[in-house]
Protein backbone atom coordinates (compact mmCIF):
# COMPACT_ATOMS: atom_id res chain seq x y z
CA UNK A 1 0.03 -10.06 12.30
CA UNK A 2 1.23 -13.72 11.49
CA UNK A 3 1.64 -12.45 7.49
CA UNK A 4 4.03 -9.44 8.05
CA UNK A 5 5.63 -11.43 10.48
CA UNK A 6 6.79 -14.48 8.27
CA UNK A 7 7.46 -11.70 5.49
CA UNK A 8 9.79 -10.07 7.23
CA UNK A 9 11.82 -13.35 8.48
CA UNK A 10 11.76 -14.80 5.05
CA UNK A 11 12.48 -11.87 3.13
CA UNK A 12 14.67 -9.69 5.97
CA UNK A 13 17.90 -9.38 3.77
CA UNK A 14 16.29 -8.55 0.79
CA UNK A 15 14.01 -5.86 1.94
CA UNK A 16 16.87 -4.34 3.77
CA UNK A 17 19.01 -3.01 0.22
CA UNK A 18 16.56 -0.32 -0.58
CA UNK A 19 12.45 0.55 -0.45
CA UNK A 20 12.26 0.00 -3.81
CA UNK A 21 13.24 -3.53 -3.53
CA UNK A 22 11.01 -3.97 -0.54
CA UNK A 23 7.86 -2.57 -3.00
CA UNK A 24 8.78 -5.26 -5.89
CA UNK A 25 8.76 -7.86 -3.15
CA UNK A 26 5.65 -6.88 -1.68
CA UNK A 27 3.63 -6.67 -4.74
CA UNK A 28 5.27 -9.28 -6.68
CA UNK A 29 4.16 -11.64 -3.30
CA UNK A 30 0.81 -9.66 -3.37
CA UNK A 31 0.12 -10.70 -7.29
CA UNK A 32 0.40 -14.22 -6.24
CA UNK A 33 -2.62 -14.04 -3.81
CA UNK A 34 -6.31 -14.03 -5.55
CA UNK A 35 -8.89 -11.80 -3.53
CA UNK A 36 -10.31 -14.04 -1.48
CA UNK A 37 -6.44 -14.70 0.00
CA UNK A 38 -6.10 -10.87 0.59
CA UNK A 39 -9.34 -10.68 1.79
CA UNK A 40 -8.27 -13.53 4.36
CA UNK A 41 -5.34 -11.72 5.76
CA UNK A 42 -6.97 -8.54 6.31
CA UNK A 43 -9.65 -10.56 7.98
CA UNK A 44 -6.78 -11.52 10.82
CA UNK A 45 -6.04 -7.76 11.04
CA UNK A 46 -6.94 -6.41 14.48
CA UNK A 47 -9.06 -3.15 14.05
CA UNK A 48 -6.04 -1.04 14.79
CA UNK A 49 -3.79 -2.44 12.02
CA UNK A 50 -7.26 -2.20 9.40
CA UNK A 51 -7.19 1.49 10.24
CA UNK A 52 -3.35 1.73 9.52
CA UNK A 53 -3.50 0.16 6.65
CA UNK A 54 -6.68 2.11 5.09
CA UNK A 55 -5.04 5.45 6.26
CA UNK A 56 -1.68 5.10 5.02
CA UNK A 57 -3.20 3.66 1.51
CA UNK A 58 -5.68 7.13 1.60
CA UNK A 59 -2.53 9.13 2.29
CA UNK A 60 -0.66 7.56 -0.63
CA UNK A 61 -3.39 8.05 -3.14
CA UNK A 62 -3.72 11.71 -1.80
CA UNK A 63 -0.47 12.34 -2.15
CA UNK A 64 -0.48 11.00 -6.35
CA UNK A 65 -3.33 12.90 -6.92
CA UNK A 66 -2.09 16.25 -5.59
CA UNK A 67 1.26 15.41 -7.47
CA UNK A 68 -0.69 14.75 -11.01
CA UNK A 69 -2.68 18.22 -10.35
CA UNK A 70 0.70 20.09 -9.32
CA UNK A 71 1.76 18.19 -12.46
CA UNK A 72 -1.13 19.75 -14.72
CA UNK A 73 -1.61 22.98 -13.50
CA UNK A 74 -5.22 21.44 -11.98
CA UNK A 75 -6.95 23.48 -9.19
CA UNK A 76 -9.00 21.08 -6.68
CA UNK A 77 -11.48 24.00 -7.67
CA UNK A 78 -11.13 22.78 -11.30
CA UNK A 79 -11.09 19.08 -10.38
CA UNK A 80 -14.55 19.32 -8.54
CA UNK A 81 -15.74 21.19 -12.04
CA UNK A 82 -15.64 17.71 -13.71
């Protein structure tokens, strides 16, 4: 993908010091972009890197909501109650 491509040679040595530096890059870059920009670069996606994408951002959310639950003594049992 052109995008991640020019991301990482612009933005190599800074993404390198830490993943935490790499996320405030990414999103600060991100908040720059309207929708119909994001929308564009997903558009050049190929299928493979759509379903990359979707599943690692499905696995993330997954993994915050088990953490707040484990956080709050929530049950999925109890979650699907409300």
């Amino acid at each position: 993908m052109r995008f991640l491509e020019d991301l990482y040679a612009f933005y190599r040595e800074q993404m390198a010091a830490s993943e935490e530096d790499t996320m405030v890059i990414l999103v600060s870059l991100l908040r720059e972009h309207n929708r119909e920009d994001l929308l564009r670069i997903v558009c050049e996606m190929s299928d493979e890197e759509m379903r990359d994408m979707l599943a690692l951002y499905l696995f993330e959310r997954i993994q915050q909501k088990m953490a707040r639950e484990a956080g709050t003594g929530q049950t999925r049992q109890a979650t699907r109650l409300h």
